[in-house]
C-alpha atoms as a PDB file:
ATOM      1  CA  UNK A   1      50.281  40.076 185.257  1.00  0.00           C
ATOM      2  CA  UNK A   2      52.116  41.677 188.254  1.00  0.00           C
ATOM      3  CA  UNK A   3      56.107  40.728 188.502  1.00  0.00           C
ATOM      4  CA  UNK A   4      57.004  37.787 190.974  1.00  0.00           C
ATOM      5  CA  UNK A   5      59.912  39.284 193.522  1.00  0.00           C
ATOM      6  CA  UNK A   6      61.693  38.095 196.502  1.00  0.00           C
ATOM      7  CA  UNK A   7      63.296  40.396 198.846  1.00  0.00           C
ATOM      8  CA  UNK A   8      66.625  38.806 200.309  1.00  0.00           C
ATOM      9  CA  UNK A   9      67.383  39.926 204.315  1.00  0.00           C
ATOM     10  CA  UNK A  10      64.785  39.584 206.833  1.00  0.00           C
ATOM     11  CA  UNK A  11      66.488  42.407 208.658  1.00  0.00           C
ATOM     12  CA  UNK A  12      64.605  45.885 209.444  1.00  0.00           C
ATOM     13  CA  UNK A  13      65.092  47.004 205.875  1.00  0.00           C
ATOM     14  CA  UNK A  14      63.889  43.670 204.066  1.00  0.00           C
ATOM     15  CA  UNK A  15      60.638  43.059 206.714  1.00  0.00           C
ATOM     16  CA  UNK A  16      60.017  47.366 205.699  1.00  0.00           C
ATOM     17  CA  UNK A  17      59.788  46.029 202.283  1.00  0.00           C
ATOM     18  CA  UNK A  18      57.448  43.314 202.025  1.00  0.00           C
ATOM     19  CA  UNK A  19      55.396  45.358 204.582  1.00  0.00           C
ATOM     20  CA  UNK A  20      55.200  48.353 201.901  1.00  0.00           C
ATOM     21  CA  UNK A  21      54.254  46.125 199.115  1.00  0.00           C
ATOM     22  CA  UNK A  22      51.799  43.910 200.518  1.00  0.00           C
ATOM     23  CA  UNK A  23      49.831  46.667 201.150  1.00  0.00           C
ATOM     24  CA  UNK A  24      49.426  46.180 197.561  1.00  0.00           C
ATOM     25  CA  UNK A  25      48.985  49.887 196.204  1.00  0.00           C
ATOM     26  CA  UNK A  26      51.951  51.283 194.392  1.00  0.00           C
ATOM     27  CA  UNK A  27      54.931  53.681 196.413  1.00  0.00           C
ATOM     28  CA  UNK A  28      52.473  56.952 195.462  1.00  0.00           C
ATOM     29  CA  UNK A  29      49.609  55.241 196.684  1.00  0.00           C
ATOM     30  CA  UNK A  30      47.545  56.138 194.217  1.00  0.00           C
ATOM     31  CA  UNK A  31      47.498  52.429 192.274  1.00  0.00           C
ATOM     32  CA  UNK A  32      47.768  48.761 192.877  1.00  0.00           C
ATOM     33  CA  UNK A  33      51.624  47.793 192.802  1.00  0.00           C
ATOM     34  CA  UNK A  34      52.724  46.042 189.593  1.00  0.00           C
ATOM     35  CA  UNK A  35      54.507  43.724 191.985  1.00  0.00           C
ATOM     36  CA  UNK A  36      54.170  40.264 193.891  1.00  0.00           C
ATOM     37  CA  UNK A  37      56.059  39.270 196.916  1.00  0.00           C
ATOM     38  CA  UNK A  38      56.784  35.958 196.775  1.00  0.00           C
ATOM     39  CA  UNK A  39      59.113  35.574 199.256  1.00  0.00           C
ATOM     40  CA  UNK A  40      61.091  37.430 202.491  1.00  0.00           C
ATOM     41  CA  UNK A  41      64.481  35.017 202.890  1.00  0.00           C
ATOM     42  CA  UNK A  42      66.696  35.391 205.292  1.00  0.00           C
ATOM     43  CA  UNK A  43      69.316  33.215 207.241  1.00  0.00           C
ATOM     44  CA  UNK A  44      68.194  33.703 210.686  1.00  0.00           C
ATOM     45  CA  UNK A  45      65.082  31.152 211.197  1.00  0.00           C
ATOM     46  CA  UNK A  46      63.925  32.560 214.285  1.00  0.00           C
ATOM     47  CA  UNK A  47      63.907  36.342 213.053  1.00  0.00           C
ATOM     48  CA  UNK A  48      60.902  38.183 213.102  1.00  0.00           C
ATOM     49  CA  UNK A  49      61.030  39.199 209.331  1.00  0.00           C
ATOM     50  CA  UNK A  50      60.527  35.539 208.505  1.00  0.00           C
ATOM     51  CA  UNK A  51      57.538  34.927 210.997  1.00  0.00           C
ATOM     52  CA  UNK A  52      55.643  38.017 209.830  1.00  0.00           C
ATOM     53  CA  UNK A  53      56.279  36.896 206.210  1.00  0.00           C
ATOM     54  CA  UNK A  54      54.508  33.042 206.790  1.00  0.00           C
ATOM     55  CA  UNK A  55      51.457  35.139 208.773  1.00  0.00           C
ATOM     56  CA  UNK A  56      51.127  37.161 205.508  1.00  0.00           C
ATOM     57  CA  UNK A  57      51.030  33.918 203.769  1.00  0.00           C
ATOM     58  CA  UNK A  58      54.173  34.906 202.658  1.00  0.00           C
ATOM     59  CA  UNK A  59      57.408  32.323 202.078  1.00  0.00           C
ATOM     60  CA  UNK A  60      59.985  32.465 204.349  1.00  0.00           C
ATOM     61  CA  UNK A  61      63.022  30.244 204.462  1.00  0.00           C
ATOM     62  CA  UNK A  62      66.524  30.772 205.791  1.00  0.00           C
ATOM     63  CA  UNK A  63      68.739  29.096 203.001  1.00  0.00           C
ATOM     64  CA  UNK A  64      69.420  33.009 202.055  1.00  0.00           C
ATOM     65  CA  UNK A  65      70.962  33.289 198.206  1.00  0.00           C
ATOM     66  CA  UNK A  66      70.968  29.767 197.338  1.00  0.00           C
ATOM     67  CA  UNK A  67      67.000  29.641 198.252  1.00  0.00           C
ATOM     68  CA  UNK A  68      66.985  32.237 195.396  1.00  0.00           C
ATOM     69  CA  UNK A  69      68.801  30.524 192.873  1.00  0.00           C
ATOM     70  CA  UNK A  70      67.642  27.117 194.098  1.00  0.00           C
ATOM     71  CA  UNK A  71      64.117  29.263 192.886  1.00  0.00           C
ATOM     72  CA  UNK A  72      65.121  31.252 189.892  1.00  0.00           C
ATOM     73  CA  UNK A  73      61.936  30.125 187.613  1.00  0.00           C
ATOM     74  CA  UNK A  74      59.629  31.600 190.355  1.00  0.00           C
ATOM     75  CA  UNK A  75      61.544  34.778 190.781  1.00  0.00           C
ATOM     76  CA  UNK A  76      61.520  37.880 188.327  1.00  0.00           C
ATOM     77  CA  UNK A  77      63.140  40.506 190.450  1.00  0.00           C
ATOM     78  CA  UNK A  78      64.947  40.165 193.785  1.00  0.00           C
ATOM     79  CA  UNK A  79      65.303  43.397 196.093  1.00  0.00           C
ATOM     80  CA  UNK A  80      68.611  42.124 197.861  1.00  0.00           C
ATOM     81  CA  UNK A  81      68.729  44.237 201.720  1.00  0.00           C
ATOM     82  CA  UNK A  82      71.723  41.971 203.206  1.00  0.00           C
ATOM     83  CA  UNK A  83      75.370  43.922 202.828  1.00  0.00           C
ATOM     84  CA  UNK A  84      77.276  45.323 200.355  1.00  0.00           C
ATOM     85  CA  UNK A  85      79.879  41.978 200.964  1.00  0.00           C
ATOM     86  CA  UNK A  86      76.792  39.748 200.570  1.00  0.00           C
ATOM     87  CA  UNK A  87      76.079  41.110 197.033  1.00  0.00           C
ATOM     88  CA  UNK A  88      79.461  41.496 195.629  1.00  0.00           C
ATOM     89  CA  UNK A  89      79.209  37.858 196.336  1.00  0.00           C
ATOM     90  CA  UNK A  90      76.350  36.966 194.539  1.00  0.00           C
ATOM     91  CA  UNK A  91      75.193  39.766 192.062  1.00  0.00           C
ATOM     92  CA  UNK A  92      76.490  37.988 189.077  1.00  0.00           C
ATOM     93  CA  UNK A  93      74.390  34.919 189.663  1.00  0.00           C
ATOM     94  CA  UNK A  94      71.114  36.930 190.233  1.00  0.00           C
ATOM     95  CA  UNK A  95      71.708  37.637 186.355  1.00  0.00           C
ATOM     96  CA  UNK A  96      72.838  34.612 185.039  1.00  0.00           C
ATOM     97  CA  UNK A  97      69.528  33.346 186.683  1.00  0.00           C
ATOM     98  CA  UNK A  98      67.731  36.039 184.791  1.00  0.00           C
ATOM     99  CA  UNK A  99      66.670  37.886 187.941  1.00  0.00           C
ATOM    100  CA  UNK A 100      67.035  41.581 187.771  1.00  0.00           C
ATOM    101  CA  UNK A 101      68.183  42.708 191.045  1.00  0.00           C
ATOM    102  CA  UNK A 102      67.782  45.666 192.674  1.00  0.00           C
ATOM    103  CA  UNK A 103      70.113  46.147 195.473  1.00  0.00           C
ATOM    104  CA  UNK A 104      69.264  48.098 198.584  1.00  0.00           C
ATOM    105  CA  UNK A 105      73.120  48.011 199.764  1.00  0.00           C
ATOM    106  CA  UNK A 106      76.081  50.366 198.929  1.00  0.00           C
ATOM    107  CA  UNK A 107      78.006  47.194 196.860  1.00  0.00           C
ATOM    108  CA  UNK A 108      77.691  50.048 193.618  1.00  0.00           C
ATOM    109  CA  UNK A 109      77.858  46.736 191.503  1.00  0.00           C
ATOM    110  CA  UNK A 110      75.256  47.875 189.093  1.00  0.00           C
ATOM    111  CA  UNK A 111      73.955  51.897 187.953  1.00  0.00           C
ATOM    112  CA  UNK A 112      73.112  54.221 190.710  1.00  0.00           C
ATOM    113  CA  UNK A 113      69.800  55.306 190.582  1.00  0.00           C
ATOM    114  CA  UNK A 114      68.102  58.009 192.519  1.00  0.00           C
ATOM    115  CA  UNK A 115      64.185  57.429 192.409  1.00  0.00           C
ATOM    116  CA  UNK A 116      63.514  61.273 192.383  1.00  0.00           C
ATOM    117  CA  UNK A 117      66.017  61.708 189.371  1.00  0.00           C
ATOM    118  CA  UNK A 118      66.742  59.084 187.308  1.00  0.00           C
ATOM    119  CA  UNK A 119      64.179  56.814 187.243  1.00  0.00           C
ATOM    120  CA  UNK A 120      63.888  55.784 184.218  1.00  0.00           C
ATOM    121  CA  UNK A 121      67.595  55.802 182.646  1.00  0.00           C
ATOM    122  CA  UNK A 122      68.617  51.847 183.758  1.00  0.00           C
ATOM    123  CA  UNK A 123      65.362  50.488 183.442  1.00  0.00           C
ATOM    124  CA  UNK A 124      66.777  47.044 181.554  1.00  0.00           C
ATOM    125  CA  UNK A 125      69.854  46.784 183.578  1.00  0.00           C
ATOM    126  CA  UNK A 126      70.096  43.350 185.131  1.00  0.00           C
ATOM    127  CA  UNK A 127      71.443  45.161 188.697  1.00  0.00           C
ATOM    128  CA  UNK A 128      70.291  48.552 189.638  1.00  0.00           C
ATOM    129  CA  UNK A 129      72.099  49.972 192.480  1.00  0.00           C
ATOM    130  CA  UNK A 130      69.718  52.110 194.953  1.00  0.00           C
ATOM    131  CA  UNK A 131      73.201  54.111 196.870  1.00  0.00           C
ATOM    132  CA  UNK A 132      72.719  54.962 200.135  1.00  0.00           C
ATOM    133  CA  UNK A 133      69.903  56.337 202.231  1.00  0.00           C
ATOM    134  CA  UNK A 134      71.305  59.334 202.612  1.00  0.00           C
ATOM    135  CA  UNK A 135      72.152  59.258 198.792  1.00  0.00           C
ATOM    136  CA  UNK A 136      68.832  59.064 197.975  1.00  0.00           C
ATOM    137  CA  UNK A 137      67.877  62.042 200.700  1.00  0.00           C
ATOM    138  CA  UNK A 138      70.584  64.180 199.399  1.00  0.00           C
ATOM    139  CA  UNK A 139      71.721  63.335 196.333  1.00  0.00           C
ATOM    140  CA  UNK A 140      67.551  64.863 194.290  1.00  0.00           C
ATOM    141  CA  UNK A 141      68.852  67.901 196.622  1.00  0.00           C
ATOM    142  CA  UNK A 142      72.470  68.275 195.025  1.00  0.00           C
ATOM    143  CA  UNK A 143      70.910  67.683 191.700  1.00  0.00           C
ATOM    144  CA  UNK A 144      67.875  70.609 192.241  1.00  0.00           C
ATOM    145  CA  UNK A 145      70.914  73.221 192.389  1.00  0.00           C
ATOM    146  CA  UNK A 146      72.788  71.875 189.819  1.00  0.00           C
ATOM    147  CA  UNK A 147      70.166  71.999 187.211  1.00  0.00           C
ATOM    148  CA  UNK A 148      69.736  76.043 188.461  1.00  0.00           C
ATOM    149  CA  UNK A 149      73.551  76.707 188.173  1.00  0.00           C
ATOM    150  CA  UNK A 150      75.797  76.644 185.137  1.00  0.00           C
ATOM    151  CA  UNK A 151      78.240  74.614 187.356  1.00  0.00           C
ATOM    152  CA  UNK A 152      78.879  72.810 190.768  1.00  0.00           C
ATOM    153  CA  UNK A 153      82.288  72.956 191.961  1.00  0.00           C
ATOM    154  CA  UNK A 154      81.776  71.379 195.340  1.00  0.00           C
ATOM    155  CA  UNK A 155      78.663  69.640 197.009  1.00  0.00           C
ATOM    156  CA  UNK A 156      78.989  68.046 200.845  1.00  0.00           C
ATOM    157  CA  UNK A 157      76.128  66.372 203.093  1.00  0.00           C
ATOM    158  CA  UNK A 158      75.953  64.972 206.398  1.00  0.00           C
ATOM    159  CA  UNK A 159      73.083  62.533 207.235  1.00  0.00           C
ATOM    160  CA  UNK A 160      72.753  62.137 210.948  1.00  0.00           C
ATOM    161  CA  UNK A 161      70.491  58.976 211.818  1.00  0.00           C
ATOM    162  CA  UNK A 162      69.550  57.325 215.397  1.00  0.00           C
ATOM    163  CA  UNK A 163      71.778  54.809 216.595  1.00  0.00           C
ATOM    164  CA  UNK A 164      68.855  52.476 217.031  1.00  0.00           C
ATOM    165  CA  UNK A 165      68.235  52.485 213.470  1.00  0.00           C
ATOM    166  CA  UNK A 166      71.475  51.674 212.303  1.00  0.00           C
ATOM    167  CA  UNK A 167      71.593  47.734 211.959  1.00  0.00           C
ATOM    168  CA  UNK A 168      74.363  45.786 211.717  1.00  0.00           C
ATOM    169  CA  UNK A 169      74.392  46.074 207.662  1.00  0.00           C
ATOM    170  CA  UNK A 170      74.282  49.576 208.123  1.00  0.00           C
ATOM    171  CA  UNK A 171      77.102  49.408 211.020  1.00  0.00           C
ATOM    172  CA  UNK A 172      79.462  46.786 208.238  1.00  0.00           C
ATOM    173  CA  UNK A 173      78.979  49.587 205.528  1.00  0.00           C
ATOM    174  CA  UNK A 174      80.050  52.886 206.832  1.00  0.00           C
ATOM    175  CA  UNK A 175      83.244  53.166 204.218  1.00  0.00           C
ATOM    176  CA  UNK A 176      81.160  52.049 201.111  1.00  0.00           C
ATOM    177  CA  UNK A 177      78.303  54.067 202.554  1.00  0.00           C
ATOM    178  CA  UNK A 178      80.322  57.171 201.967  1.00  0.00           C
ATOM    179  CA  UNK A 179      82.233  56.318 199.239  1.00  0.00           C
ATOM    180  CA  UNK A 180      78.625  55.832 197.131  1.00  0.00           C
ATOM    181  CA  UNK A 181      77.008  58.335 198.396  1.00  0.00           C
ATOM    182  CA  UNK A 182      79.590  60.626 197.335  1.00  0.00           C
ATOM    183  CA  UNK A 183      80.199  59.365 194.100  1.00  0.00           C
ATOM    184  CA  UNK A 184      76.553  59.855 193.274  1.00  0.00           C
ATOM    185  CA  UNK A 185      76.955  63.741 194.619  1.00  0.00           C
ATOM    186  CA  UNK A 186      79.046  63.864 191.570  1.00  0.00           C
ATOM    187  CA  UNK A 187      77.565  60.958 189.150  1.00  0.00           C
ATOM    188  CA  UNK A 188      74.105  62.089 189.175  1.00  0.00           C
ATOM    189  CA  UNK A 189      73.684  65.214 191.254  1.00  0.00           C
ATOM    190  CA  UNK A 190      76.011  66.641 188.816  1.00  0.00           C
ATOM    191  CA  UNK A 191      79.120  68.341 191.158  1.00  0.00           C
ATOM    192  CA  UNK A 192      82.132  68.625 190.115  1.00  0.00           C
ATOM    193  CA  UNK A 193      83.854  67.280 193.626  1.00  0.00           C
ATOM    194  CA  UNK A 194      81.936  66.080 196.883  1.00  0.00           C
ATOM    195  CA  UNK A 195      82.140  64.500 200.369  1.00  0.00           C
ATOM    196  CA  UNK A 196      79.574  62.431 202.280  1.00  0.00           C
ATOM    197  CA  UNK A 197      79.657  61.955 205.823  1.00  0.00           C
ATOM    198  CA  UNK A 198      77.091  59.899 207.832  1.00  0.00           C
ATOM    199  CA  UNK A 199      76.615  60.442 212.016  1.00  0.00           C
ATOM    200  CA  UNK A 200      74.858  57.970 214.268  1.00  0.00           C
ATOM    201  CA  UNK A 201      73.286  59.877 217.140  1.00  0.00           C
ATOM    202  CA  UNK A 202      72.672  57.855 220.292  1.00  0.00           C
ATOM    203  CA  UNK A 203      70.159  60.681 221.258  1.00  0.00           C
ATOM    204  CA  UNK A 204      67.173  59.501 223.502  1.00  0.00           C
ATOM    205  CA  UNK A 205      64.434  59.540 222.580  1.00  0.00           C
ATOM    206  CA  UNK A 206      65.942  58.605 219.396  1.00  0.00           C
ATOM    207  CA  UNK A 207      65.985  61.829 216.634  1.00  0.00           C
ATOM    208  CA  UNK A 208      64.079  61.972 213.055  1.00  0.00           C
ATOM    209  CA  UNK A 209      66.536  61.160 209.640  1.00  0.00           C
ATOM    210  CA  UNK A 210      68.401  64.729 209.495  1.00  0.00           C
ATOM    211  CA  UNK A 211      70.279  65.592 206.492  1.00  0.00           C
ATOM    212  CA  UNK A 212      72.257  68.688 205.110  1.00  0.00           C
ATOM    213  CA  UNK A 213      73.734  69.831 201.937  1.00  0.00           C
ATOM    214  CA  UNK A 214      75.882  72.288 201.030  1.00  0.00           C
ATOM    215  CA  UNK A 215      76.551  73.878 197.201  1.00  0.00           C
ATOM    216  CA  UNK A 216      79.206  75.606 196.331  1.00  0.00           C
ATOM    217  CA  UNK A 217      77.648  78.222 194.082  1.00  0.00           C
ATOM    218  CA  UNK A 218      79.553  80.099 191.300  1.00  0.00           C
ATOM    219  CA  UNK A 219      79.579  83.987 190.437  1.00  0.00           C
ATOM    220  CA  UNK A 220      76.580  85.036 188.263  1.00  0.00           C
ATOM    221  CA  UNK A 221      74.257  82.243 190.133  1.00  0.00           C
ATOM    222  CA  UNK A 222      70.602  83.226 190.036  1.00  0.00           C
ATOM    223  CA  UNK A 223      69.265  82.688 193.889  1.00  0.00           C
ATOM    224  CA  UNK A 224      65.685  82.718 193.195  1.00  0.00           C
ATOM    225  CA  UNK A 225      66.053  79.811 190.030  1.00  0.00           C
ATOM    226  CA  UNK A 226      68.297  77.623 193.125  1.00  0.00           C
ATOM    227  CA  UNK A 227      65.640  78.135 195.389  1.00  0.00           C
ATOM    228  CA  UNK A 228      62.890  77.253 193.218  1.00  0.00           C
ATOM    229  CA  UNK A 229      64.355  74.285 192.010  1.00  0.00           C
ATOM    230  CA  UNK A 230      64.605  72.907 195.808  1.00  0.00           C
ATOM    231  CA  UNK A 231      61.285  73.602 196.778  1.00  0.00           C
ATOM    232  CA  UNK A 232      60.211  71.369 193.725  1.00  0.00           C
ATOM    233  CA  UNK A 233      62.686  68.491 194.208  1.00  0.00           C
ATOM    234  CA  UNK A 234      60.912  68.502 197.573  1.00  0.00           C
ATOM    235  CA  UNK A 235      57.773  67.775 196.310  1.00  0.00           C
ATOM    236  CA  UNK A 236      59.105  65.475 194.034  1.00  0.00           C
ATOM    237  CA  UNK A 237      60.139  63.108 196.511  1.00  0.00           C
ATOM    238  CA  UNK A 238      57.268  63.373 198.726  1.00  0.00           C
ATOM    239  CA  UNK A 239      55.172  61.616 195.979  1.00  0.00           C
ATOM    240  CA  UNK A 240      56.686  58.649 196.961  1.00  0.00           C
ATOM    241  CA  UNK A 241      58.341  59.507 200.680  1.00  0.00           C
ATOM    242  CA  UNK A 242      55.391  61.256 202.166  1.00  0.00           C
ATOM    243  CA  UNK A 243      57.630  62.122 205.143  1.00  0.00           C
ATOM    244  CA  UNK A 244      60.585  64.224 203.197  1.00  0.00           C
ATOM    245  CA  UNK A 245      60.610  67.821 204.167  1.00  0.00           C
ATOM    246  CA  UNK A 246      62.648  70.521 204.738  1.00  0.00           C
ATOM    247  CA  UNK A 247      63.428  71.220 207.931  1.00  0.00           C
ATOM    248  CA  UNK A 248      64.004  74.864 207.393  1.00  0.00           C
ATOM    249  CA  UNK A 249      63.475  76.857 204.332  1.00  0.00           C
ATOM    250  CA  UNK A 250      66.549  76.864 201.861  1.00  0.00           C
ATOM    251  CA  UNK A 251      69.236  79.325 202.246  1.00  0.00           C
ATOM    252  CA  UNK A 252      71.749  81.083 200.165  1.00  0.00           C
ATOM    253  CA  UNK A 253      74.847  82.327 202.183  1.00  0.00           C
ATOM    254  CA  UNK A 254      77.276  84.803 201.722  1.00  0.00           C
ATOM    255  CA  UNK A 255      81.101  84.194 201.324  1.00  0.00           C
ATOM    256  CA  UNK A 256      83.728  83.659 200.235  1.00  0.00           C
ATOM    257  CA  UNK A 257      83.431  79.551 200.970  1.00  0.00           C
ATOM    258  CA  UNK A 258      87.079  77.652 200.428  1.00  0.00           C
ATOM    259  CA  UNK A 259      86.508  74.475 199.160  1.00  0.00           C
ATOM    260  CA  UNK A 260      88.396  71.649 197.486  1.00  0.00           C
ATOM    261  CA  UNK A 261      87.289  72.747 194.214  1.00  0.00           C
ATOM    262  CA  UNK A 262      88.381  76.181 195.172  1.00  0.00           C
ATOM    263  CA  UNK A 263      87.063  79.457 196.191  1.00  0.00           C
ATOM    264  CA  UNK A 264      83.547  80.498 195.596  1.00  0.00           C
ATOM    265  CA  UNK A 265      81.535  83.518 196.580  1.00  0.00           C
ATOM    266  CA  UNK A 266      78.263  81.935 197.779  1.00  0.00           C
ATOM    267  CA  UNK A 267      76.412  78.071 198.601  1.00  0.00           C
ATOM    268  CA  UNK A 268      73.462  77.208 199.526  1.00  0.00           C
ATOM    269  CA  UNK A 269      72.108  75.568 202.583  1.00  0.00           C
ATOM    270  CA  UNK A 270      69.522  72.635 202.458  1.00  0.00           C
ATOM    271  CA  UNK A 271      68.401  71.229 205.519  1.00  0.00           C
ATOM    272  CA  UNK A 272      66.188  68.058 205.106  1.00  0.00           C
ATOM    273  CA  UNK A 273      64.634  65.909 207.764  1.00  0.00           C
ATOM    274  CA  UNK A 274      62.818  62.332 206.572  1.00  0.00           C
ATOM    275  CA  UNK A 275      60.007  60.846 208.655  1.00  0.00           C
ATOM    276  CA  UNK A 276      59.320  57.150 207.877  1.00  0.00           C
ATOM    277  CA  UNK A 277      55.394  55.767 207.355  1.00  0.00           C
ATOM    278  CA  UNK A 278      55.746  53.364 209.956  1.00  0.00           C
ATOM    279  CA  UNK A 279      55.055  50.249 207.888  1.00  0.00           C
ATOM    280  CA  UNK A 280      57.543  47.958 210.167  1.00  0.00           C
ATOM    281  CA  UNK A 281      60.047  50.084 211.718  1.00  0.00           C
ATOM    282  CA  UNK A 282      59.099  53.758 213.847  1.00  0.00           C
ATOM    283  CA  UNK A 283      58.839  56.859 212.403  1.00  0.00           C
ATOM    284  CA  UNK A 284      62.097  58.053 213.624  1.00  0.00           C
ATOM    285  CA  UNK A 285      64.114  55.549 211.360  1.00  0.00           C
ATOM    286  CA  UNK A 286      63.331  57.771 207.849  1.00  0.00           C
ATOM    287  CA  UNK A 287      66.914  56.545 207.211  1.00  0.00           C
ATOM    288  CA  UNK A 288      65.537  52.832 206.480  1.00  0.00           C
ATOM    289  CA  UNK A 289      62.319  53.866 205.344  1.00  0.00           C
ATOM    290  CA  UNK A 290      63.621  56.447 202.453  1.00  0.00           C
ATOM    291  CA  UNK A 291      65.652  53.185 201.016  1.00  0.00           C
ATOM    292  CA  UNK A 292      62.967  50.987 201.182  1.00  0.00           C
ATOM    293  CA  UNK A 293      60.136  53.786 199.485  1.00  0.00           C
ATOM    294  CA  UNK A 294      62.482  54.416 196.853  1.00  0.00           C
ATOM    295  CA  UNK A 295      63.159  50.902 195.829  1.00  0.00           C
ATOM    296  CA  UNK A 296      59.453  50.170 195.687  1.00  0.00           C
ATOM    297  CA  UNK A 297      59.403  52.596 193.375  1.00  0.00           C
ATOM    298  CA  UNK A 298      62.280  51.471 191.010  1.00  0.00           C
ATOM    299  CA  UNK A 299      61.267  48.478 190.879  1.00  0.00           C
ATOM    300  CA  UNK A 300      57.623  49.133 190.167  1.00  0.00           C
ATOM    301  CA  UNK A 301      59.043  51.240 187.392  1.00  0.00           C
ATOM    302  CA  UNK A 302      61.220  48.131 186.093  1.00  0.00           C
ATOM    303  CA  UNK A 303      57.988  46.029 186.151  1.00  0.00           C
ATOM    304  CA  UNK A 304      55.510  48.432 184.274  1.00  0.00           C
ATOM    305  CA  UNK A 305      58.249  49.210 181.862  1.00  0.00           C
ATOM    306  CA  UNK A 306      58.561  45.502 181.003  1.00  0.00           C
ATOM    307  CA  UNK A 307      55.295  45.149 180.474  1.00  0.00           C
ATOM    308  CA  UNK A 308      55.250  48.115 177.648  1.00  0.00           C
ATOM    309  CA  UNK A 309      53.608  50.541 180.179  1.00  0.00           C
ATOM    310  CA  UNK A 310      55.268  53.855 180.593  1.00  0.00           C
ATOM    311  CA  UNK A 311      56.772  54.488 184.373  1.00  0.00           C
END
């Protein structure tokens, strides 16, 4: 029996959502999705998320959060894609209703989780907070060197993205974008002190997801084991974001580097660039489509964990 979910926001993100999953194989492709769209709601009855959703056979009101409470019995997970304000709001509902929600926005109400690297540590939390895109991008990245290293003193990325696929949720978020991402540099990429910036690029014709990390590396690091680990966090991801690559290969650059968590002789260089699968939105926006991949694939893992399968 597949799990019955709802994805809140009929935005870009939400209608990328539904379009992934009624596909109906799982975010590998390799199996049929342990999970059941039962409804896209939005509040906007004229959007286009909510007219694709009734061709698909699909529900789609407009009452937004009280549709899903109104509907609790019918609902077993809820992917919420509205804003970070929107779920602070709400999230405490969702799981006094007994809907586990996993929440596409930076509200940080919940654990972070980072498909590529956590997966399965939060698997019977009632909230389960999926960061940022660029967390998501970055953050298995951060985490690759840190597992090669004895210690992180600093990480940093900067996630450019096209203006045209920054929404308006995206536009609301910018301070609790960075503030999560960065606290997930540290949480679960394991640095000791980090900084997250995000760029919109007005560029025409609009530019690929772009991302870059830097790692402060300490004395005595091994180079080879760093580089290694990258090139295998990259094809971790790409089991479930087909379109993650690096842009260039990994690098490993000479200092000294000054950073806030003081000098260090060396860091390494990670350039990343996502292309989305075109589901709803264009390749270009790998920003939306990273998010969206990477909650199918929590919350698959939520579902076959419930039902005693191993993720």
């Amino acid at each position: 029996m597949r799990m019955r979910c709802a994805i809140l926001g009929s935005g870009n993100i939400g209608t990328d959502l539904m379009m992934k999953l009624l596909k109906g194989t799982d975010a590998s492709g390799s199996g049929q999705t342990p999970l059941e769209v039962v409804a896209l709601v939005g509040i906007d009855p004229a959007s286009d998320g909510l007219a694709r959703a009734k061709t698909h056979g699909i529900e789609g009101p407009h009452e937004g959060p009280q549709w899903i409470l109104d509907h609790a019995d019918d609902i077993d997970m809820l992917f919420d894609a509205t804003s970070a304000y929107v779920h602070v709001r709400h999230y405490k509902q969702y799981a006094e209703a007994g809907i586990v929600a996993v929440d596409l926005t930076p509200a940080a109400r919940g654990p972070k989780v980072i498909a590529a690297v956590n997966l399965t540590e939060h698997l019977d939390a009632p909230n389960i907070n999926m960061v940022t895109c660029g967390g998501q991008a970055t953050t298995p990245m951060v985490y690759a060197v840190r597992r090669a290293v004895e210690s992180l003193p600093y990480a940093e990325m900067v996630s450019t993205v096209s203006s045209k696929s920054a929404g308006p949720g995206t536009r609301q978020n910018i301070d609790e974008f960075t503030k999560t991402t960065s606290t997930a540099l540290r949480e679960i990429g394991g640095a000791d002190l980090s900084k997250a910036i995000i760029i919109l690029n007005p560029a025409e014709p609009p530019i690929m997801m772009r991302n870059t990390v830097f790692a402060g590396l300490p004395e005595g690091t091994d180079h080879d084991a760093v580089l290694a680990s990258v090139y295998a966090m990259e094809t971790d991801v790409q089991h479930y974001v087909p379109g993650y690559r690096l842009k260039n290969p990994p690098v490993i650059e000479e200092g000294p580097f000054h950073t806030p968590g003081g000098t260090v002789p060396h860091r390494a260089v990670v350039l990343l660039e996502v292309e989305g699968a075109g589901d709803y939105l264009p390749p270009y926006a790998g920003n939306l489509d990273i998010m969206t991949a990477a909650a199918q694939r929590v919350g698959e893992a939520i579902a076959t964990h419930k039902a005693g399968v191993s993720a």
